[in-house]
N, C-alpha and C. Protein backbone atom coordinates (compact mmCIF):
# COMPACT_ATOMS: atom_id res chain seq x y z
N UNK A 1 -28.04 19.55 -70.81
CA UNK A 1 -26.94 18.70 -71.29
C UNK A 1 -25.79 19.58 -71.79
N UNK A 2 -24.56 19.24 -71.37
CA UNK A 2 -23.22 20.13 -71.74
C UNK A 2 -22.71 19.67 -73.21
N UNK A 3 -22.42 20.72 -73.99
CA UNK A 3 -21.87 20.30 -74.98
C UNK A 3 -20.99 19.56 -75.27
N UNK A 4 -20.29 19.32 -73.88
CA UNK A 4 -19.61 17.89 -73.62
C UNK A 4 -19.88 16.81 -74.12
N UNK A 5 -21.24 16.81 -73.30
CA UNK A 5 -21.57 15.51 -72.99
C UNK A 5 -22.63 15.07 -74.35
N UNK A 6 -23.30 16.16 -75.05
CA UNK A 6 -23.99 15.72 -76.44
C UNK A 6 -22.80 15.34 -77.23
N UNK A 7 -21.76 15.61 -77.20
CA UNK A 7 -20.37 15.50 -78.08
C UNK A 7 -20.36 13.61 -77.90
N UNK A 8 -20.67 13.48 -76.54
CA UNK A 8 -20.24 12.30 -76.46
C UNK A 8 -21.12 11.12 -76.35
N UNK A 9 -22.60 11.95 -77.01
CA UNK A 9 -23.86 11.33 -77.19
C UNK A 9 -24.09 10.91 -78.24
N UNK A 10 -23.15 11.77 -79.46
CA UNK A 10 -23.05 11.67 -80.70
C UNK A 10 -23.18 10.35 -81.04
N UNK A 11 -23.84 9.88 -82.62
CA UNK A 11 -23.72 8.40 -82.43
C UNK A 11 -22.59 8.00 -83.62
N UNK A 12 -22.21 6.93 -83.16
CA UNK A 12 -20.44 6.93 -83.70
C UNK A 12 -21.08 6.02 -84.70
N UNK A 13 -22.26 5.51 -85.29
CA UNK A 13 -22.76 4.88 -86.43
C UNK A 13 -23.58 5.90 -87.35
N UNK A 14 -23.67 5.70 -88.79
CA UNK A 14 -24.73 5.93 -89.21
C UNK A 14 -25.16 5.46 -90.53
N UNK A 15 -26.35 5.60 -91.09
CA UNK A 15 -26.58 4.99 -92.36
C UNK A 15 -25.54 5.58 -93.27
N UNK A 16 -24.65 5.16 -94.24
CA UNK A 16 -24.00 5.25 -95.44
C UNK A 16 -24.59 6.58 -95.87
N UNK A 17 -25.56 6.53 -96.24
CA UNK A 17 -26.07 7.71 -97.16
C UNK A 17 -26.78 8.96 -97.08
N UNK A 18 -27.21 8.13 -95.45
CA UNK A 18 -27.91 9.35 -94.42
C UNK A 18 -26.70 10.44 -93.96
N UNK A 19 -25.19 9.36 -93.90
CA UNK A 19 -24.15 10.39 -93.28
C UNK A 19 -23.60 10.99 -94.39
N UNK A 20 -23.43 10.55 -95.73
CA UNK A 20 -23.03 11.17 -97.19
C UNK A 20 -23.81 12.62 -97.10
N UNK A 21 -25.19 12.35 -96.64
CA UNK A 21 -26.04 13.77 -97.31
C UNK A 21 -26.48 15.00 -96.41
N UNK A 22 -25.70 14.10 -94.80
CA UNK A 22 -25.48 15.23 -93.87
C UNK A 22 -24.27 16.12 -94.19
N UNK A 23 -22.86 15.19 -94.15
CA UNK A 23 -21.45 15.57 -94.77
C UNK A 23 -21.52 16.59 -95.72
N UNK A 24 -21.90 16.47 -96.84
CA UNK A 24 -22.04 17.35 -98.16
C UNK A 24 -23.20 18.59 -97.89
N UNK A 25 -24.21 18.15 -96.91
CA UNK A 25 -24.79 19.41 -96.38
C UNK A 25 -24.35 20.37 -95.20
N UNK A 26 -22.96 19.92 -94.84
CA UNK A 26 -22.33 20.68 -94.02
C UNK A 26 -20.85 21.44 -94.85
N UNK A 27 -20.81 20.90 -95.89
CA UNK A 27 -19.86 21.66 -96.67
C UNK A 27 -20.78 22.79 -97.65
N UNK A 28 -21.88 22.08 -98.03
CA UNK A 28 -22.57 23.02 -98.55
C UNK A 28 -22.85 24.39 -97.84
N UNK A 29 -22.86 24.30 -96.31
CA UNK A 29 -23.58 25.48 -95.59
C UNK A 29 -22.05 26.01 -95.51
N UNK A 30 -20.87 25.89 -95.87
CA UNK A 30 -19.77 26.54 -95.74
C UNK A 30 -19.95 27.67 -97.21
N UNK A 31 -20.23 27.15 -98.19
CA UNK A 31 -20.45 28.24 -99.00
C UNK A 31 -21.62 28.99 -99.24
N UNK A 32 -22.61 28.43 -98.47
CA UNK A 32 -23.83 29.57 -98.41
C UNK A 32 -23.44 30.56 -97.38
N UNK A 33 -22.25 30.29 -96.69
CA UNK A 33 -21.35 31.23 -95.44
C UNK A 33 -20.89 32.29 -96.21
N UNK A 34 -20.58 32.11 -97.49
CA UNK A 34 -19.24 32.81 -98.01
C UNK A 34 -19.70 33.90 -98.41
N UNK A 35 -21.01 34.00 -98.33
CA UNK A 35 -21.88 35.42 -99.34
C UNK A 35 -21.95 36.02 -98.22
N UNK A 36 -22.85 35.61 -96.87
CA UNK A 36 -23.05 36.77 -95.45
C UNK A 36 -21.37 37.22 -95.44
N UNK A 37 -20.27 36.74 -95.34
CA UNK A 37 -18.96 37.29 -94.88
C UNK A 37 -18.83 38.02 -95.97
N UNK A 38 -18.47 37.61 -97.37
CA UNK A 38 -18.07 38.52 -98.28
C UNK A 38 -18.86 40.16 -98.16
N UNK A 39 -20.35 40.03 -97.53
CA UNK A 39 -21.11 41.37 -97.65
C UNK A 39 -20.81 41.87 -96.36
N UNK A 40 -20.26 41.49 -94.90
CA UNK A 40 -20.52 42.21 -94.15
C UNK A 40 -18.84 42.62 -93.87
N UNK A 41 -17.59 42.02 -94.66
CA UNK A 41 -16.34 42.43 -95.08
C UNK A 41 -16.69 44.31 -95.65
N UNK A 42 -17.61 44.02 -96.88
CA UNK A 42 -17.68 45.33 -97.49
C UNK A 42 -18.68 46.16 -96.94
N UNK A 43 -19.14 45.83 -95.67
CA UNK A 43 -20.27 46.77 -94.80
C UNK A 43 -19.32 47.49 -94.22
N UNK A 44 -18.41 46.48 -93.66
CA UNK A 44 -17.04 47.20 -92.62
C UNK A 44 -16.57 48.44 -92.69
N UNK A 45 -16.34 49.25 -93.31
CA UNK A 45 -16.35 50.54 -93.37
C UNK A 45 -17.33 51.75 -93.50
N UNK A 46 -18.82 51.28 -93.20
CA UNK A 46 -19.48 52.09 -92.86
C UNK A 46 -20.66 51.65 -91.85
N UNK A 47 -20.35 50.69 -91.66
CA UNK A 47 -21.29 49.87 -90.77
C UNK A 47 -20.83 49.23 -89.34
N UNK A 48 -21.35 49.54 -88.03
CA UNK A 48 -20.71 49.31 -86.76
C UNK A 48 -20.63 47.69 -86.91
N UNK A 49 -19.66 47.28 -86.18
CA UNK A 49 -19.60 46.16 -85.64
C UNK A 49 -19.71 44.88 -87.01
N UNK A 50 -19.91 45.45 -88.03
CA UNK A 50 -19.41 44.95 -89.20
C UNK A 50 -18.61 43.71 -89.60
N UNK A 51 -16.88 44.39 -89.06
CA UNK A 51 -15.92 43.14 -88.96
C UNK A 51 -16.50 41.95 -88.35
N UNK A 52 -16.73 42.51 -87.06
CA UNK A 52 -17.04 41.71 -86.00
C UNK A 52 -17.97 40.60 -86.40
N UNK A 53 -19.04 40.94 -86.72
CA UNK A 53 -20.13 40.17 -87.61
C UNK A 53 -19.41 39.30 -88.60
N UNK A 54 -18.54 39.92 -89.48
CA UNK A 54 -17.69 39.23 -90.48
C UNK A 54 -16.91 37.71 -89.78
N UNK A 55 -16.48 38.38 -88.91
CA UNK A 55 -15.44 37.72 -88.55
C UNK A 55 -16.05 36.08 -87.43
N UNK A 56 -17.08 36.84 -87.04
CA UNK A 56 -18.12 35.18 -86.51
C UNK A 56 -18.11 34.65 -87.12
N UNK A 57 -18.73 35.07 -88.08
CA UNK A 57 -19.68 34.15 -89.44
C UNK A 57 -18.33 33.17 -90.29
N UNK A 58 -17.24 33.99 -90.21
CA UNK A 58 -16.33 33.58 -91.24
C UNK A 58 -15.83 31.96 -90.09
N UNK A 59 -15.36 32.27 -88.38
CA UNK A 59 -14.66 31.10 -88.11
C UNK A 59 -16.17 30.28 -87.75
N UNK A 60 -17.61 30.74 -88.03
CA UNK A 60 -18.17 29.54 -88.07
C UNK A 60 -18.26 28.31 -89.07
N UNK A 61 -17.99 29.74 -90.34
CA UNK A 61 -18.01 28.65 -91.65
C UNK A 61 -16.60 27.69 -91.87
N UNK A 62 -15.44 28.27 -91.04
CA UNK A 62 -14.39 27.49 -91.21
C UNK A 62 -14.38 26.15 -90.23
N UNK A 63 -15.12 26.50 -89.49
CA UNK A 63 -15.30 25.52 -88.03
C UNK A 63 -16.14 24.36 -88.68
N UNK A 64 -17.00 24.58 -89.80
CA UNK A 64 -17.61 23.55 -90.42
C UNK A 64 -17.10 22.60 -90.83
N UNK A 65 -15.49 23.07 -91.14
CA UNK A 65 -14.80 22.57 -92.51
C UNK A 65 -13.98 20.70 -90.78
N UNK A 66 -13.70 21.46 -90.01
CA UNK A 66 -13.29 20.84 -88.72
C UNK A 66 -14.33 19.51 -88.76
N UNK A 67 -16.09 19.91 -88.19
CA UNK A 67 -17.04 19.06 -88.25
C UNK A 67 -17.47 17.76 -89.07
N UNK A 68 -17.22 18.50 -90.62
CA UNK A 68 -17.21 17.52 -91.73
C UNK A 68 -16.08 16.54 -91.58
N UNK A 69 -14.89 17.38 -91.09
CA UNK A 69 -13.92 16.07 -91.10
C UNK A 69 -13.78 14.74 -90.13
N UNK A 70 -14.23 15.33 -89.05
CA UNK A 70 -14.39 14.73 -87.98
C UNK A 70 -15.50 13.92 -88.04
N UNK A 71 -16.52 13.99 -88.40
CA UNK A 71 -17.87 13.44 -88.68
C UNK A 71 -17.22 12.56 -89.66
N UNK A 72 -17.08 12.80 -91.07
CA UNK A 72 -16.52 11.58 -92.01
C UNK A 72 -15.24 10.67 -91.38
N UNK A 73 -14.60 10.69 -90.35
CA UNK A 73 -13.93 9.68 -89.80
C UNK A 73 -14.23 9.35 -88.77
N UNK A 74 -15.31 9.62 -88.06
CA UNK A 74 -16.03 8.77 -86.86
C UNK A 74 -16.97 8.06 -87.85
N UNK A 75 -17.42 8.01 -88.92
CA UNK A 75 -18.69 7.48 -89.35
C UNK A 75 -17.95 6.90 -90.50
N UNK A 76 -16.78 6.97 -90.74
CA UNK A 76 -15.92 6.17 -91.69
C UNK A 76 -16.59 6.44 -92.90
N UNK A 77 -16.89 7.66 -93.69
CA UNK A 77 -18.26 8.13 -94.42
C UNK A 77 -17.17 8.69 -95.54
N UNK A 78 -16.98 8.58 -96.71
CA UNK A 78 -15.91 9.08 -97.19
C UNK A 78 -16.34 9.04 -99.18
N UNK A 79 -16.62 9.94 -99.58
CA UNK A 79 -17.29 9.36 -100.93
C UNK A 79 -16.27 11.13 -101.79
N UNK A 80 -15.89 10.37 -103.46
CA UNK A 80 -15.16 10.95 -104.12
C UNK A 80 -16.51 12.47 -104.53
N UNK A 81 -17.50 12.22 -104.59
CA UNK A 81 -18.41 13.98 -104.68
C UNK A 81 -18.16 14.71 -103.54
N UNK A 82 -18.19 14.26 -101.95
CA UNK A 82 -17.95 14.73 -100.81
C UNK A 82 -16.92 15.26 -100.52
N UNK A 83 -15.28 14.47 -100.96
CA UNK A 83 -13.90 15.07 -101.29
C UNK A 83 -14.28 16.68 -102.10
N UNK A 84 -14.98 16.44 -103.52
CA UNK A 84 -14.79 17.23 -104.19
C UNK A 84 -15.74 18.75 -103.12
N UNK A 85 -16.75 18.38 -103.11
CA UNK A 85 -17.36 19.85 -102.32
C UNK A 85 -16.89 20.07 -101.24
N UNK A 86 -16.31 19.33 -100.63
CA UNK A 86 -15.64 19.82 -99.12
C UNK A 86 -14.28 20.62 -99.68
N UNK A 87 -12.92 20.01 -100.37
CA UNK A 87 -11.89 21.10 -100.72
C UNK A 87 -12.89 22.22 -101.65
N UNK A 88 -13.82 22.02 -102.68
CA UNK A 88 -14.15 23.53 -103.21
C UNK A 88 -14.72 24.53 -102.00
N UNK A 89 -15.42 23.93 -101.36
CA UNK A 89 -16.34 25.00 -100.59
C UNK A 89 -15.20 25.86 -99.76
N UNK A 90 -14.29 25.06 -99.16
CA UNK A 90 -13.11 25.82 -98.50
C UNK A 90 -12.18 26.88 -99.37
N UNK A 91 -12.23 26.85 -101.20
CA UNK A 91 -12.02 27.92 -101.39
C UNK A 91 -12.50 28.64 -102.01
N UNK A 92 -13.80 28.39 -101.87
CA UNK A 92 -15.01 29.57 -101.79
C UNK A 92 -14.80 30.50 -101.27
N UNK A 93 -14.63 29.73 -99.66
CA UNK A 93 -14.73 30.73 -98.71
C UNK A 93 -13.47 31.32 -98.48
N UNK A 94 -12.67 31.18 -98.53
CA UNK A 94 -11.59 31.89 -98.77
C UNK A 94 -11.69 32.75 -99.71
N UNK A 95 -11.60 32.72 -101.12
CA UNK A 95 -11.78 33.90 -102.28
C UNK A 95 -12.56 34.91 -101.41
N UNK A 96 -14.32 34.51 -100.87
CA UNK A 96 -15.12 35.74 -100.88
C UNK A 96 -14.53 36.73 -99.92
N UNK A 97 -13.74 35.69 -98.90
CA UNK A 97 -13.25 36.81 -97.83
C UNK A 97 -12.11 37.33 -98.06
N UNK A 98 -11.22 36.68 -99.19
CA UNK A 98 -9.76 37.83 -100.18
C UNK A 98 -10.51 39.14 -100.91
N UNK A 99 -11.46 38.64 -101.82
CA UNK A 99 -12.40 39.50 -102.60
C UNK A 99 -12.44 40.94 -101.83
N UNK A 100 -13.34 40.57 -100.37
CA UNK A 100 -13.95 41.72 -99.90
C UNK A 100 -12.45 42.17 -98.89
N UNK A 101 -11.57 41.50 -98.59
CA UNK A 101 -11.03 42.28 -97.71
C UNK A 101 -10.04 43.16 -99.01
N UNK A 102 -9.86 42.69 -100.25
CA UNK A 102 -9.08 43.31 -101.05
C UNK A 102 -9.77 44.82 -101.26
N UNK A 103 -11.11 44.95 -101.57
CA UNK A 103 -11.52 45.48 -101.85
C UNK A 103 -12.10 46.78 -100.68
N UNK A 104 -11.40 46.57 -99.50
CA UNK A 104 -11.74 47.53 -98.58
C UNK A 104 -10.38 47.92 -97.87
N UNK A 105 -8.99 47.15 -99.18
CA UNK A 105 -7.91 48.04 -98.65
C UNK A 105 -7.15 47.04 -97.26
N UNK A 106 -7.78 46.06 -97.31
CA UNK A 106 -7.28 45.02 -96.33
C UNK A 106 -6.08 43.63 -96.43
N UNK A 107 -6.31 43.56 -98.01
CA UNK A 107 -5.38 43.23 -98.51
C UNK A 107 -4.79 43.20 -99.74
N UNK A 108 -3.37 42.37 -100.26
CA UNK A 108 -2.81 43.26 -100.72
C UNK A 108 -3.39 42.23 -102.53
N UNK A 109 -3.27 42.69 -103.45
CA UNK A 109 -3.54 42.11 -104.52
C UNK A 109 -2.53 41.24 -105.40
N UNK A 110 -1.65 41.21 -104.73
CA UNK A 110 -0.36 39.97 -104.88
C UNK A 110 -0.64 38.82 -104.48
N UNK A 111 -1.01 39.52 -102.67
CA UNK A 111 -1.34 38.12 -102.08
C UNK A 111 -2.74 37.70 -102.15
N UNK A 112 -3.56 37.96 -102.95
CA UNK A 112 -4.89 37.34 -103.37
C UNK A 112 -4.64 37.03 -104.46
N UNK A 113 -4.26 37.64 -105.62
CA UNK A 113 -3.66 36.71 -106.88
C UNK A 113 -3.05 35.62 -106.32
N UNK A 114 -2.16 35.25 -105.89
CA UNK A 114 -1.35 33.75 -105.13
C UNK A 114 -2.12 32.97 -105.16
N UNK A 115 -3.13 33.47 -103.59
CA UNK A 115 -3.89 32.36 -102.83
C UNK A 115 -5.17 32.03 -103.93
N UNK A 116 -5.25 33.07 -104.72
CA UNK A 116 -7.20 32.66 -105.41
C UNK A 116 -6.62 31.91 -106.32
N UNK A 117 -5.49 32.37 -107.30
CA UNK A 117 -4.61 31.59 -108.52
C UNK A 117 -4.38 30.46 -108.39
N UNK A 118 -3.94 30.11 -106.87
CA UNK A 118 -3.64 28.49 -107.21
C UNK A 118 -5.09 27.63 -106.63
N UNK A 119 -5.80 28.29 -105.82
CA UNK A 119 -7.01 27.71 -105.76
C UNK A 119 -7.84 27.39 -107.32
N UNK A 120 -7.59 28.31 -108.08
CA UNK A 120 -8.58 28.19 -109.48
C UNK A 120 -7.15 26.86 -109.87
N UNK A 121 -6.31 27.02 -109.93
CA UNK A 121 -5.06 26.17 -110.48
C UNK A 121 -5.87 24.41 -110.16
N UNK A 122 -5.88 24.76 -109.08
CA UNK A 122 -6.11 23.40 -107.97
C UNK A 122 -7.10 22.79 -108.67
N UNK A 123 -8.21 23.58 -108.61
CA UNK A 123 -9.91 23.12 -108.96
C UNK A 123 -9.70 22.96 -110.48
N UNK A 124 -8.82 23.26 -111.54
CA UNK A 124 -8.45 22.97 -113.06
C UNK A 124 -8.17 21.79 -112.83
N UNK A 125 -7.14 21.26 -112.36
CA UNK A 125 -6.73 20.16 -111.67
C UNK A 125 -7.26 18.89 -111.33
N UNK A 126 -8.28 18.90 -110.58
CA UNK A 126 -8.42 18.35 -110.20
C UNK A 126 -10.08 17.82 -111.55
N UNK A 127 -10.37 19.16 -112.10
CA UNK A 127 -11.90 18.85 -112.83
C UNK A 127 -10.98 18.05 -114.22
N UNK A 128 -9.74 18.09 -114.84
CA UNK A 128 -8.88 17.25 -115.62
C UNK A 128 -9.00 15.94 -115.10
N UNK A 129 -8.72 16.04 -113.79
CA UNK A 129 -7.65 14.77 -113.30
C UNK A 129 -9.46 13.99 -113.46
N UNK A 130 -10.68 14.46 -113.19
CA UNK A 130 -11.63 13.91 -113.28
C UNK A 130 -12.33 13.31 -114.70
N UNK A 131 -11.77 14.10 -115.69
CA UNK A 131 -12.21 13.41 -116.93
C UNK A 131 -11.63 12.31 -117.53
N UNK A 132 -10.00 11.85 -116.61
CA UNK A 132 -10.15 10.54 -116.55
C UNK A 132 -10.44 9.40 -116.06
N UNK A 133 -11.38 9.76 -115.24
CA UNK A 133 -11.85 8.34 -113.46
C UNK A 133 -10.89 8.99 -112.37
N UNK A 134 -9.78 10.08 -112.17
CA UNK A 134 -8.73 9.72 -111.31
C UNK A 134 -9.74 11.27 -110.02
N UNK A 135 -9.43 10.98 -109.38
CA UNK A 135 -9.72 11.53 -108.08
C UNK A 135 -8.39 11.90 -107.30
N UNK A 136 -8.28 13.63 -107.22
CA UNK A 136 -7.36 13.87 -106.94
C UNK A 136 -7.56 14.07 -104.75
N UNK A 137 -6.84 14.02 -104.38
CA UNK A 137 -7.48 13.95 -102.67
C UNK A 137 -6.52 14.55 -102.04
N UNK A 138 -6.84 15.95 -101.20
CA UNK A 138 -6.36 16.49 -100.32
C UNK A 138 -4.90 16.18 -99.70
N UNK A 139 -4.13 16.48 -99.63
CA UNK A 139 -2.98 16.36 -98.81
C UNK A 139 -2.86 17.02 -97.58
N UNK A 140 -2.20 16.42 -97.00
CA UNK A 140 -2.11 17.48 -95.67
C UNK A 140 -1.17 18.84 -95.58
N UNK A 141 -0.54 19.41 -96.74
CA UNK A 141 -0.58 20.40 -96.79
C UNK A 141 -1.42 21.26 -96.83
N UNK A 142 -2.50 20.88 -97.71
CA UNK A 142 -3.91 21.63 -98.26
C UNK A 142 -4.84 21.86 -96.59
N UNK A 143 -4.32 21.05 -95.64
CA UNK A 143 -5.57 21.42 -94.84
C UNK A 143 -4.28 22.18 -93.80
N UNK A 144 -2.96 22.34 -94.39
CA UNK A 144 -2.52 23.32 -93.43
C UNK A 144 -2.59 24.39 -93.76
N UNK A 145 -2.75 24.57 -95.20
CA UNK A 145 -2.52 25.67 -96.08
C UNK A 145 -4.02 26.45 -95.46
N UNK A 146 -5.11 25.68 -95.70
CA UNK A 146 -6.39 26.23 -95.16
C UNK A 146 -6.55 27.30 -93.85
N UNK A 147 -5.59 26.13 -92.96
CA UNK A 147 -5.57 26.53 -91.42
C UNK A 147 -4.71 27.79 -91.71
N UNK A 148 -3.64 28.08 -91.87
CA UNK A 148 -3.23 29.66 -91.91
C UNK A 148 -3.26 30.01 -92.29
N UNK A 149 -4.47 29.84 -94.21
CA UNK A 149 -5.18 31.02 -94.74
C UNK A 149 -5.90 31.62 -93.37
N UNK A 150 -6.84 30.91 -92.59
CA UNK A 150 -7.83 30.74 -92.02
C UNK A 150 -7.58 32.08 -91.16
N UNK A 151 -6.09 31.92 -89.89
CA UNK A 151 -5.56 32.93 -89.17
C UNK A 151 -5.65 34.26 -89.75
N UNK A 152 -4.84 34.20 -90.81
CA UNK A 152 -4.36 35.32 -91.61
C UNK A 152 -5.90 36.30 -92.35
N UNK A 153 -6.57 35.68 -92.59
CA UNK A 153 -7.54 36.19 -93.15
C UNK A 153 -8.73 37.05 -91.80
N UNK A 154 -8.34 35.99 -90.70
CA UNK A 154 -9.33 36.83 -89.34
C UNK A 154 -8.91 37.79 -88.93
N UNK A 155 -7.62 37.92 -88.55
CA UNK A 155 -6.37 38.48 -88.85
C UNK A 155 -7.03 40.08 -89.32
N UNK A 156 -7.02 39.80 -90.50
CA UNK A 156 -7.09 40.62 -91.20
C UNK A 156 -8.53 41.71 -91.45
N UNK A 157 -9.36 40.70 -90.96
CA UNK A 157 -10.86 41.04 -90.72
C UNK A 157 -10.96 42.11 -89.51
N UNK A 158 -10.49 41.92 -88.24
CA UNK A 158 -10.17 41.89 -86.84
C UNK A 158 -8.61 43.17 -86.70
N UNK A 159 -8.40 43.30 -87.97
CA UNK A 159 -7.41 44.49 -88.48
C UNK A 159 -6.95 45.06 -86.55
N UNK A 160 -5.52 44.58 -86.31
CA UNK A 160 -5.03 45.38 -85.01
C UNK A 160 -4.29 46.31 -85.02
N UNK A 161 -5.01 47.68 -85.26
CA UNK A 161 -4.25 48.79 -85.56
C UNK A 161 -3.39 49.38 -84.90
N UNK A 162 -2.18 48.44 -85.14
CA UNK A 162 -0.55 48.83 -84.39
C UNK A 162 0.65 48.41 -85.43
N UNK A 163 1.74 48.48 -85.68
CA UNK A 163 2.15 48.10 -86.93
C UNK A 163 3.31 47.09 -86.10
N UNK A 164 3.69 46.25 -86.61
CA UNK A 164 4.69 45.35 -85.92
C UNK A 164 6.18 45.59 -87.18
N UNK A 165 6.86 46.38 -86.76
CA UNK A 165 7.96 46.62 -87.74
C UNK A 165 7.19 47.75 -88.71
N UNK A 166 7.09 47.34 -90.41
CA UNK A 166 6.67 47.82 -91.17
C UNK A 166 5.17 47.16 -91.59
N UNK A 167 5.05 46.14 -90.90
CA UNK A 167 3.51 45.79 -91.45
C UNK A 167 2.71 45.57 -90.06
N UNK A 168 1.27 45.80 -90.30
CA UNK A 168 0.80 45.17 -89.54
C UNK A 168 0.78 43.44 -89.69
N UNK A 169 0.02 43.38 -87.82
CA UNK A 169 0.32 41.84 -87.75
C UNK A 169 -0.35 41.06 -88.31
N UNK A 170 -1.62 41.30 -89.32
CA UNK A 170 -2.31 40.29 -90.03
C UNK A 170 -1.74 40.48 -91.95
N UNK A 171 -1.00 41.19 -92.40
CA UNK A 171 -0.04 41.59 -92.90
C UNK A 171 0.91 40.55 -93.21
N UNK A 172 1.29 40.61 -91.73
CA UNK A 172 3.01 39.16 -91.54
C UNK A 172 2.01 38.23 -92.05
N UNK A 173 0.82 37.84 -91.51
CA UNK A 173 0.28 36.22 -91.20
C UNK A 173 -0.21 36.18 -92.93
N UNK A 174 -0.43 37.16 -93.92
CA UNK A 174 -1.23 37.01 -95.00
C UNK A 174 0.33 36.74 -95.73
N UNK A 175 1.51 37.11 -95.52
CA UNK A 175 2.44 36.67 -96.25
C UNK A 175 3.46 35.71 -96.45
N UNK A 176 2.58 34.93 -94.67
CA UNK A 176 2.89 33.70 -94.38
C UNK A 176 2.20 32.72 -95.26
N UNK A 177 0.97 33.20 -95.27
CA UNK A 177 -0.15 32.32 -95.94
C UNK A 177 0.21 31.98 -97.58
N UNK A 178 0.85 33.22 -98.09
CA UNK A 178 1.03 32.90 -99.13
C UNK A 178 2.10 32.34 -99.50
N UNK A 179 3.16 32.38 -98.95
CA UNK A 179 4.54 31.27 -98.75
C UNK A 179 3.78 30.10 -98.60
N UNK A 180 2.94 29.64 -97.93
CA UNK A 180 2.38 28.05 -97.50
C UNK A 180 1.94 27.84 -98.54
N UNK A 181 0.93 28.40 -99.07
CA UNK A 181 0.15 28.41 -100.32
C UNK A 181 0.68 27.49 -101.81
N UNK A 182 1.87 28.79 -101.82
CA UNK A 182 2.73 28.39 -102.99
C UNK A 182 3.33 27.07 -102.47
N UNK A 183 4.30 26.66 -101.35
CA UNK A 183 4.79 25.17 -100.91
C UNK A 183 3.42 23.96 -101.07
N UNK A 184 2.08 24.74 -101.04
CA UNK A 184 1.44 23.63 -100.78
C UNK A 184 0.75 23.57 -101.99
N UNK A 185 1.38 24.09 -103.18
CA UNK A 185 1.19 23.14 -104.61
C UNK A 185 2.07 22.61 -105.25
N UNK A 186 2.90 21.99 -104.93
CA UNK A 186 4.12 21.56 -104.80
C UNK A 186 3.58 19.82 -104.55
N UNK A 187 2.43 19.54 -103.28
CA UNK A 187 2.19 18.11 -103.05
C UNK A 187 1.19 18.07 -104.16
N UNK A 188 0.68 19.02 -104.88
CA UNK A 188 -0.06 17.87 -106.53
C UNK A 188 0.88 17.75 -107.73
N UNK A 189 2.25 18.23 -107.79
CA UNK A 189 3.18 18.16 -108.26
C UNK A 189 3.14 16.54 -109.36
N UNK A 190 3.22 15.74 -108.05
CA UNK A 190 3.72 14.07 -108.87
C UNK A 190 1.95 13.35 -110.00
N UNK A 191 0.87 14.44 -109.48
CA UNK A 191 -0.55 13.62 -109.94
C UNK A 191 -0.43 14.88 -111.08
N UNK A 192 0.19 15.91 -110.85
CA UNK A 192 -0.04 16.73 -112.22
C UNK A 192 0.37 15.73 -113.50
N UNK A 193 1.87 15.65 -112.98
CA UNK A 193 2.99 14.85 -114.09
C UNK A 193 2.10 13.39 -114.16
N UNK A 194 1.75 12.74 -113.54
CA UNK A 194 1.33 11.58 -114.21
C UNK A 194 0.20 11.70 -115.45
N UNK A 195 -0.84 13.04 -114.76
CA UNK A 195 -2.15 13.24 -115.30
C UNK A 195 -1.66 13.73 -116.76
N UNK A 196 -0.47 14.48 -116.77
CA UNK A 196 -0.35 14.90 -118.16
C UNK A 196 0.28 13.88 -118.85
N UNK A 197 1.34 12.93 -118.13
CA UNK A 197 2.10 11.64 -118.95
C UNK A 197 0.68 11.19 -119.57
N UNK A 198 -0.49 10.52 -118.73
CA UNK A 198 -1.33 9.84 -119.16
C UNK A 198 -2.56 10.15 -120.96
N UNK A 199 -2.32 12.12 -120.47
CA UNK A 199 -2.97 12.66 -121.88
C UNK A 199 -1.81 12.27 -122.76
N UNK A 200 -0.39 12.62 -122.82
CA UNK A 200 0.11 12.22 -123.85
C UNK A 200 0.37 11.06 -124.37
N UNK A 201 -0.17 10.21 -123.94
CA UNK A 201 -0.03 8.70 -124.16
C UNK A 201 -0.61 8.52 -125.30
């Protein structure tokens, strides 16, 4: 059977809770991802084929992030714990692979302060916005912001040792990422201001 055609074997129903605890176990396996990449990032310089290894593991765990979404809107499966571990696990995995590529000289510590800063920013955010009932939910910046962390970081794994101007080309894409980054906290902007109108009330 072609992966086609199991794609299209898939069943477009499922139990409520059976699909809740598949969903959340496919975000979960995104951050049990984040430890093999973060260690085989810092193998990379003394260990063959290293990146390479890194760099599977990393667009399988991002490819998860694709599955979960797609799965929760064919199965119309959508629950406020599932929101919450699906955006954390995505910047899990991001940090471990800033962490280790920072730390092997891959990138720069500006642009991991940015991207990890407003991720911890985000997740403050959102664990507030939770101690009053309010559920803060993804924007579609956040899953663009993801997508060209995502580049920039393989990018960077996958290091193409040629310089394009003054930087290399995963370089440009990590300082793209962090321009997006910063624009894309900008859409919790209006739930910040309400969340704090509401404490000072």
């Amino acid at each position: 059977m072609t992966f086609r055609r199991y794609w299209q074997d898939f069943p477009d129903n499922m139990d409520q809770r059976r699909a809740a605890q598949l969903l959340n176990g496919i975000s979960l396996a995104r951050v049990v991802l984040a430890v093999p990449v973060l260690a085989l990032i810092l193998a990379g310089p003394t260990v063959r084929y290293a990146y390479v290894s890194a760099a599977v593991v990393f667009t399988i765990a991002a490819a998860t992030d694709f599955l979960d979404g797609y799965l929760a809107r064919r199965w119309k499966c959508t629950s406020d714990l599932g929101v919450f571990i699906d955006t954390t696990a995505d910047k899990l995995l991001v940090t471990a692979a800033l962490i280790g590529l920072l730390a092997v000289g891959r990138a720069w510590a500006w642009i991991c302060l940015i991207i990890v800063g407003r991720e911890i920013a985000v997740l403050g955010l959102k664990a507030a916005a939770a101690t009053s009932g309010t559920v803060v939910y993804p924007s579609i910046w956040g899953k663009l912001k993801f997508n060209v962390q995502f580049v920039a970081i393989l990018l960077a794994i996958l290091r193409y040792d040629e310089r394009i101007g003054i930087m290399y080309l995963d370089q440009w894409a990590m300082t793209v990422a962090a321009v997006v980054t910063v624009l894309s906290a900008g859409s919790y902007r209006d739930q910040l201001y309400a969340l704090f109108r509401g404490v000072s009330q």
